[in-house]
Protein backbone atom coordinates (compact mmCIF):
# COMPACT_ATOMS: atom_id res chain seq x y z
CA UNK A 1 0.00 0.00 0.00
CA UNK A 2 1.63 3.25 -1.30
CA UNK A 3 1.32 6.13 1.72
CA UNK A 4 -0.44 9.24 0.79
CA UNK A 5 2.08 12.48 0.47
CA UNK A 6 2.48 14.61 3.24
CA UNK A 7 0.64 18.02 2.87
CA UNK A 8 1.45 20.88 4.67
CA UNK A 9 -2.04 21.55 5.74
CA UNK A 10 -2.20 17.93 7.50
CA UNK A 11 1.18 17.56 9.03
CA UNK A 12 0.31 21.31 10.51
CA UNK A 13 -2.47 19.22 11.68
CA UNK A 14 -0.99 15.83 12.66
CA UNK A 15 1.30 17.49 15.30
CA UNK A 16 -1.32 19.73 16.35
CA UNK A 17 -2.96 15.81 16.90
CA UNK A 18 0.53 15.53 19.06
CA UNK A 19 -0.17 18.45 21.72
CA UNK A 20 1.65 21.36 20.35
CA UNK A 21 -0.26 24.20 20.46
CA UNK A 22 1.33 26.68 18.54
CA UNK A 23 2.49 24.76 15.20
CA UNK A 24 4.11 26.52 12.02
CA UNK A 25 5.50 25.58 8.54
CA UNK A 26 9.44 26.72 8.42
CA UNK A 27 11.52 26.70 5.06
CA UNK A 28 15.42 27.04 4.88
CA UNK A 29 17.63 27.54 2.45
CA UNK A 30 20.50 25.42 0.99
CA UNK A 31 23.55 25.01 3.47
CA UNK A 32 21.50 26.67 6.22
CA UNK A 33 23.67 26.64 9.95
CA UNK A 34 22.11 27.18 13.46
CA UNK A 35 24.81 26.94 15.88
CA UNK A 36 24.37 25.53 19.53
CA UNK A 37 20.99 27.09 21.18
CA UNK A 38 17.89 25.87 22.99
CA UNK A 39 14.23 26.60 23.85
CA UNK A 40 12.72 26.97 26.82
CA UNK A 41 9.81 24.56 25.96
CA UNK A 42 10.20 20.86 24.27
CA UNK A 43 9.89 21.30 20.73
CA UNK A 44 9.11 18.99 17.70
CA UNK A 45 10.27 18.94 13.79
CA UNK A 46 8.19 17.05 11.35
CA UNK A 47 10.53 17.04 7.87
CA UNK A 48 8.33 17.24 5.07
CA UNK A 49 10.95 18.35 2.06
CA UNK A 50 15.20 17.97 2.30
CA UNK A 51 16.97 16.81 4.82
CA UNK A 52 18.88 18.58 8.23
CA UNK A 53 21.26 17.05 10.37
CA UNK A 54 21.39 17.25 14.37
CA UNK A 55 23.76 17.22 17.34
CA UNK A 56 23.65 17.44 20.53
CA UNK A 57 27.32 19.12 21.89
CA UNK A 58 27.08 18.99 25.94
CA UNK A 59 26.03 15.36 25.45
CA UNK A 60 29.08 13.18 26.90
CA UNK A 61 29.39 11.84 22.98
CA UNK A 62 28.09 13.89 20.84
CA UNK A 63 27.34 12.50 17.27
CA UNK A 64 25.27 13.93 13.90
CA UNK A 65 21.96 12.61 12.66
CA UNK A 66 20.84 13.21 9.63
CA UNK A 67 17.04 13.33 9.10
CA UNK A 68 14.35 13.23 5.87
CA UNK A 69 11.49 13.20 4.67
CA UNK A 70 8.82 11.96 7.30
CA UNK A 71 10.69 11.99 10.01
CA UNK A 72 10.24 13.32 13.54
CA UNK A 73 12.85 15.00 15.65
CA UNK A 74 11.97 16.08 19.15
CA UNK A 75 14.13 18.55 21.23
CA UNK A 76 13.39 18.40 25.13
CA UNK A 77 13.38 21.72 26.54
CA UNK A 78 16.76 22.83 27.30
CA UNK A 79 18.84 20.88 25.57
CA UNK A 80 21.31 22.79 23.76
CA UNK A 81 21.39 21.08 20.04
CA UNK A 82 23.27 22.38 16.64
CA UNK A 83 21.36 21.90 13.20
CA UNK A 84 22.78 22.20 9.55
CA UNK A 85 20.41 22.02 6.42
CA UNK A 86 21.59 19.86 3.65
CA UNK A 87 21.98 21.03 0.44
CA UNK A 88 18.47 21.09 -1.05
CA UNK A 89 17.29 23.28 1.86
CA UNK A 90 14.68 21.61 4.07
CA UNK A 91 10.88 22.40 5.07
CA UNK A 92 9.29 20.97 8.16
CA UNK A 93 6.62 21.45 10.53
CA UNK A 94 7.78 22.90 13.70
CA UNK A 95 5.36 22.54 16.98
CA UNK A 96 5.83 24.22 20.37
């Protein structure tokens, strides 16, 4: 069975489904860089075109995921993490 494509108008809505209740559609460009930061409340990424990749530097062995299409990345609040975009850009769903 083939799965349907994700829209953005229901993944805004499927992690609305998962408690967030402030939930937006973010775009960034090729190559895109956040150095190390965090939020004050547990946040959630739903990747719906490109790809990013994720660390996590105060962890005792810190290692890079990278992340597509489909997938969900949560961030617990206060944990200081480090994100670079791959080289398509990426789109996702963030929820907070």
């Amino acid at each position: 069975m083939t799965q349907k494509p994700m829209t953005q108008r229901s993944s805004e809505a499927e992690v609305k489904s998962w408690g967030f209740p402030h939930v937006f559609t973010w775009t960034d460009g090729p190559n895109a860089h956040y150095p190390p930061h965090s939020h004050r409340g547990l946040t959630t990424h739903l990747i719906l075109r490109g790809k990013l990749t994720i660390t996590y530097p105060k962890d005792e062995n810190p290692e890079k995921v990278t992340y597509g299409v489909g997938d969900r990345i949560d961030v617990d609040a206060g944990r200081v993490h480090e994100v670079w975009i791959g080289d398509e850009g990426c789109t996702y769903v963030i929820g907070e």
